[in-house]
N, C-alpha and C. Protein backbone atom coordinates (compact mmCIF):
# COMPACT_ATOMS: atom_id res chain seq x y z
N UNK A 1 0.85 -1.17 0.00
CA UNK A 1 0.00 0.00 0.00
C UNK A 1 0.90 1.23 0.00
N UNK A 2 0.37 2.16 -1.11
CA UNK A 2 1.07 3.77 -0.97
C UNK A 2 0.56 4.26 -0.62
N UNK A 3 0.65 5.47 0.20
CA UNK A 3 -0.12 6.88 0.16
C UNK A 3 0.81 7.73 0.21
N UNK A 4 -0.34 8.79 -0.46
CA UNK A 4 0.93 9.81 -1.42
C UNK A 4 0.19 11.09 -0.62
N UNK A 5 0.60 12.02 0.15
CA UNK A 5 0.71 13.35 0.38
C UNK A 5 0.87 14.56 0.25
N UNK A 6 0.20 15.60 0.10
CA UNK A 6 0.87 16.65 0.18
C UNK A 6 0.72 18.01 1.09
N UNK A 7 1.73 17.99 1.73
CA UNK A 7 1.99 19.07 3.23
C UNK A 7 1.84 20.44 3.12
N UNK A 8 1.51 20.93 3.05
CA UNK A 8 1.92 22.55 3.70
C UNK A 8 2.88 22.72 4.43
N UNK A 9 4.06 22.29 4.31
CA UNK A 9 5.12 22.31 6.00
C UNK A 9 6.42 22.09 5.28
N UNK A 10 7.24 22.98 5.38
CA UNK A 10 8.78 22.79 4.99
C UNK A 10 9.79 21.12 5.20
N UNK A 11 10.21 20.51 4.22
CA UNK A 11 11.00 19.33 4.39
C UNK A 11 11.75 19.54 5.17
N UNK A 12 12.38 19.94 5.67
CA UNK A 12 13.34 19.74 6.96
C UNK A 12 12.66 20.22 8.23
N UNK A 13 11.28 20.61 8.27
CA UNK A 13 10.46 20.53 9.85
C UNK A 13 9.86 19.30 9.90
N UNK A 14 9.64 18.80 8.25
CA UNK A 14 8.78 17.07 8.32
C UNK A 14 9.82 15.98 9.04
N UNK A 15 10.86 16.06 8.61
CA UNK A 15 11.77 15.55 8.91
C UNK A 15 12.25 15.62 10.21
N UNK A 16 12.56 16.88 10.82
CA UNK A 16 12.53 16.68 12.44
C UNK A 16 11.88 16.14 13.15
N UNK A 17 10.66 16.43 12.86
CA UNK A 17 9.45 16.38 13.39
C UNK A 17 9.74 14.64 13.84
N UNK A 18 9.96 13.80 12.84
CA UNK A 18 9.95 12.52 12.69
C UNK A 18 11.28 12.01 13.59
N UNK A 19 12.36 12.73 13.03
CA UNK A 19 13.75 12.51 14.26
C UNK A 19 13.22 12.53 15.42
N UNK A 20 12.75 13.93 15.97
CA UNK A 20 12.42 13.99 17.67
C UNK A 20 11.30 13.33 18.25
N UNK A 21 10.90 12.32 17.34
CA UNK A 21 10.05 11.67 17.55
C UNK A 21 10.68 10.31 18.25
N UNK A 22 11.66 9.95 16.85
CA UNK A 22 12.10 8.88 17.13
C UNK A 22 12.92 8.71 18.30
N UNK A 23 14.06 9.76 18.44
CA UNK A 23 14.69 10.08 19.56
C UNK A 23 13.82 9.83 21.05
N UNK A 24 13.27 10.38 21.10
CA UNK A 24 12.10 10.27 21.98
C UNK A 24 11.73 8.70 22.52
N UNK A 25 11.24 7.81 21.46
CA UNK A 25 11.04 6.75 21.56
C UNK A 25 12.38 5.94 21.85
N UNK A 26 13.21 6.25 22.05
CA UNK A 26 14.67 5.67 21.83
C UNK A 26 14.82 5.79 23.61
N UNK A 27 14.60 7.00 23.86
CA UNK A 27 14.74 7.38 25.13
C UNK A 27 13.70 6.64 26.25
N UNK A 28 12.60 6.58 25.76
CA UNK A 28 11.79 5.94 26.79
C UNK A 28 11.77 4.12 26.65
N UNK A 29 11.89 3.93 25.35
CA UNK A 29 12.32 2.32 25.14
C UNK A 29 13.70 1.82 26.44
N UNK A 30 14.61 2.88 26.08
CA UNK A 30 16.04 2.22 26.49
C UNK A 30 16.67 2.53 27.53
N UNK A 31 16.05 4.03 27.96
CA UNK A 31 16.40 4.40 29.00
C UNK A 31 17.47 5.16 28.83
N UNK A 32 17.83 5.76 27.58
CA UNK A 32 19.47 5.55 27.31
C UNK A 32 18.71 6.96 25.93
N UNK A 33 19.94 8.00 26.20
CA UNK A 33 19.66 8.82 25.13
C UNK A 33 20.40 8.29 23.66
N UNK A 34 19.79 8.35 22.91
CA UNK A 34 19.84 8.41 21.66
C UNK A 34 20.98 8.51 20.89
N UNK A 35 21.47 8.04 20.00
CA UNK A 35 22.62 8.66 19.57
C UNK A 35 23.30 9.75 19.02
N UNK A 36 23.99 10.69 19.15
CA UNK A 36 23.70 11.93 18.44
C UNK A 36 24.13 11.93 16.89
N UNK A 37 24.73 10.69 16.66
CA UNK A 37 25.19 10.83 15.03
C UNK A 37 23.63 10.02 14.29
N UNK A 38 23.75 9.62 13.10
CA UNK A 38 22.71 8.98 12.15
C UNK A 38 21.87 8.36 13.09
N UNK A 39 20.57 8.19 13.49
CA UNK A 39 19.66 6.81 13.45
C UNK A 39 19.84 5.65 13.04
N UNK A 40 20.37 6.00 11.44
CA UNK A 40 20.29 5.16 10.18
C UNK A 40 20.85 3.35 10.93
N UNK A 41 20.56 2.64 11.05
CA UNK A 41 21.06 1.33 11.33
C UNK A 41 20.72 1.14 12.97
N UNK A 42 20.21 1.92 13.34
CA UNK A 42 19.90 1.78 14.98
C UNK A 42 18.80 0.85 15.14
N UNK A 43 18.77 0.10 16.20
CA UNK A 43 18.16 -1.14 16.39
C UNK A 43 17.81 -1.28 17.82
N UNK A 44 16.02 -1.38 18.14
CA UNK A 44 16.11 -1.21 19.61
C UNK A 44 15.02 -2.16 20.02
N UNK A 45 14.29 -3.00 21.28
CA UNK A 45 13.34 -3.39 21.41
C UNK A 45 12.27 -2.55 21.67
N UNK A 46 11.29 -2.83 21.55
CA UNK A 46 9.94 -1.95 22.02
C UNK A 46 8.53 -2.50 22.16
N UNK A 47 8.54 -2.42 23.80
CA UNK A 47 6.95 -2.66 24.62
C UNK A 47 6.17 -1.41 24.28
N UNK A 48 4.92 -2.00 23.78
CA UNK A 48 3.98 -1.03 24.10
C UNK A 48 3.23 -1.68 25.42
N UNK A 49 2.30 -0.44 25.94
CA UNK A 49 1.87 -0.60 27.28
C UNK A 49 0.47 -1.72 27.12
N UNK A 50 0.11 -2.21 25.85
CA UNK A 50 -0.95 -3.71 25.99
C UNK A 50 0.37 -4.75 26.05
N UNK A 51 1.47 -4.92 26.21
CA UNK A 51 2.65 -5.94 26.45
C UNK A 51 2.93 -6.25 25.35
N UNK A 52 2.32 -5.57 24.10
CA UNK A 52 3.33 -6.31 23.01
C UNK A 52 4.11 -6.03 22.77
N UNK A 53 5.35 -7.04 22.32
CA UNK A 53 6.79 -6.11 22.02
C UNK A 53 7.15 -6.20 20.38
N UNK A 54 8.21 -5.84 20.29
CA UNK A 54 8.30 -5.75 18.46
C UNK A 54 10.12 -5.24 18.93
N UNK A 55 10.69 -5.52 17.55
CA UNK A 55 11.95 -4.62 17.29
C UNK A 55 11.51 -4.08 16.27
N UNK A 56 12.15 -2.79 16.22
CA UNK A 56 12.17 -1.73 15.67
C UNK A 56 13.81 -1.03 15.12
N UNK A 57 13.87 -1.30 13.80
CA UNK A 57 15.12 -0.65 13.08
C UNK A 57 14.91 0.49 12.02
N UNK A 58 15.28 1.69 12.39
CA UNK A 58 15.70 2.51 11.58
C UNK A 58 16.66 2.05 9.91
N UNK A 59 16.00 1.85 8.72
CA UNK A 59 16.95 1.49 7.49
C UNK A 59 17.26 2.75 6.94
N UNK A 60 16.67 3.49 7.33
CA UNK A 60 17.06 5.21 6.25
C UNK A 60 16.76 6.22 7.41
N UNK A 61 17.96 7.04 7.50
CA UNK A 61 17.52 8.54 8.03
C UNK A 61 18.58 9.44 7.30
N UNK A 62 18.00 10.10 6.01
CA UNK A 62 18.71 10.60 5.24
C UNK A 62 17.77 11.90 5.58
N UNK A 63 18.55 13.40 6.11
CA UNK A 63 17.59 14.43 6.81
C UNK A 63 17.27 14.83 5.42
N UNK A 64 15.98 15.50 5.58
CA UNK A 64 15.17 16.09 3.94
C UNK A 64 14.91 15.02 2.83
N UNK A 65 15.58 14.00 2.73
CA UNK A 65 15.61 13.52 1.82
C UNK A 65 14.58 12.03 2.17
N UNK A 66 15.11 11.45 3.41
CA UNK A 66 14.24 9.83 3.67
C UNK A 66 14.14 9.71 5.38
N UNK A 67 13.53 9.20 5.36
CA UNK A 67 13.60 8.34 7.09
C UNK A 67 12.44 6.99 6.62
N UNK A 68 12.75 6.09 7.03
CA UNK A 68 12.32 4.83 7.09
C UNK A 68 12.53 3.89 8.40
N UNK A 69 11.41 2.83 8.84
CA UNK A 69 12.12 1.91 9.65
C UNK A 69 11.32 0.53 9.53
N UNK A 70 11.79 -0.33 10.03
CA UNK A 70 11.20 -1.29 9.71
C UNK A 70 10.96 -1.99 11.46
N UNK A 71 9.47 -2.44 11.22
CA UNK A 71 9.31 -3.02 12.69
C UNK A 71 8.81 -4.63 12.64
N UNK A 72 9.35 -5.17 13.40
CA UNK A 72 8.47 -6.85 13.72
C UNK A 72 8.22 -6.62 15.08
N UNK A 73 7.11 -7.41 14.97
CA UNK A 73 6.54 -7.87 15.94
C UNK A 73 6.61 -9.53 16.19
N UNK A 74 5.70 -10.47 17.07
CA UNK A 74 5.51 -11.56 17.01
C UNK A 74 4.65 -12.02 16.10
N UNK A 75 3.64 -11.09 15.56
CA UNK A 75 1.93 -11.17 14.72
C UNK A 75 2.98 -10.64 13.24
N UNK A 76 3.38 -9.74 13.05
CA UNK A 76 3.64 -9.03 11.85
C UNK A 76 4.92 -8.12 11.63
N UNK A 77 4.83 -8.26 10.34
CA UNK A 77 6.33 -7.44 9.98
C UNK A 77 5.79 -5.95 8.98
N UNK A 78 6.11 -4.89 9.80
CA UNK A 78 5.53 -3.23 9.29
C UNK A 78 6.65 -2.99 8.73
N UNK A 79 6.71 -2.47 7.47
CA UNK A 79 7.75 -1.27 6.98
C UNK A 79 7.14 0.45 6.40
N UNK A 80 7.41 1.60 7.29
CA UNK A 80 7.28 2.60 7.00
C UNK A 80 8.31 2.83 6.42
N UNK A 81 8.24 3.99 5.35
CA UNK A 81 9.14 4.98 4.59
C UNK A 81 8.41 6.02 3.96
N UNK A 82 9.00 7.53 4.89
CA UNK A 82 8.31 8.40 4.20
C UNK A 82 9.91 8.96 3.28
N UNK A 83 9.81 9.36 1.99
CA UNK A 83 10.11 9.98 0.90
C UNK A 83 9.72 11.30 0.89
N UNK A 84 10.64 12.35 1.08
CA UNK A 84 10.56 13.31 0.87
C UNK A 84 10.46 14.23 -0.48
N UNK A 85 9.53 14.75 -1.04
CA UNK A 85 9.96 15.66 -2.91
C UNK A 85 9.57 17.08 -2.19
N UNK A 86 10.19 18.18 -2.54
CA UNK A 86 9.85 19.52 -2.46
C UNK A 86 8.79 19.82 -2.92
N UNK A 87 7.74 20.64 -2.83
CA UNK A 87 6.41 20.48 -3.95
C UNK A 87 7.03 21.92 -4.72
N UNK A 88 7.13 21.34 -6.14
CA UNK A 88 6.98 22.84 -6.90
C UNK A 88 6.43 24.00 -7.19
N UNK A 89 7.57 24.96 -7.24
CA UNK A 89 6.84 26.76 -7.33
C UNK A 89 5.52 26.26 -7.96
N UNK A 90 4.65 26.94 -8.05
CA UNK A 90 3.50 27.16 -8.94
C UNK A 90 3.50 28.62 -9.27
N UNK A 91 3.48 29.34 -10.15
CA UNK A 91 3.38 30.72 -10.14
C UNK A 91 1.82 30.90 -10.98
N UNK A 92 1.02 31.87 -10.22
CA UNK A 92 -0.16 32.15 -11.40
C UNK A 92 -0.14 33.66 -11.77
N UNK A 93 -0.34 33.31 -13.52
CA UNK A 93 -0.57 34.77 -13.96
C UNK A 93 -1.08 35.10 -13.94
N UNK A 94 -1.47 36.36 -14.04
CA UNK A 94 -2.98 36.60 -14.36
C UNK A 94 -3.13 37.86 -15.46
């Protein structure tokens, strides 16, 4: 399944937005702050509070450009990737 978007919101706030997210989750998973270099290849366990657990790996954190991760669980295997494109000028004449 795709879904395709389009934001009102500058690529590098989409993109934070998604880092300090992850960071975040890194922190309350591990107890342990985050790393300050790439995500990209970081690998962590994660309980949610109904007890299910899953790992969770970061495959892309390219800033502006990608963030992706891929999660298993015991039930299923999720892969997010959001893709970043600039949306183009539009100019109208009139």
């Amino acid at each position: 399944m795709q879904i395709k978007l389009t934001l009102n919101a500058p690529v590098d706030y989409l993109y934070q937005q998604l880092i300090d997210s992850a960071r975040a989750d890194i922190q309350q998973q591990t107890g342990r702050p985050a790393p300050r270099q790439s995500l990209q290849g970081y690998e962590y366990a994660k309980q949610w509070s109904n007890g299910l657990t899953g790992n969770l790996k970061i495959t892309h954190a390219q800033p502006g450009v990608r963030y992706a991760y891929e999660l298993e669980t015991p039930c299923d295997h999720y892969g997010v990737d959001y893709q970043f494109v600039p949306a183009l000028m539009v100019t109208k004449l009139s």
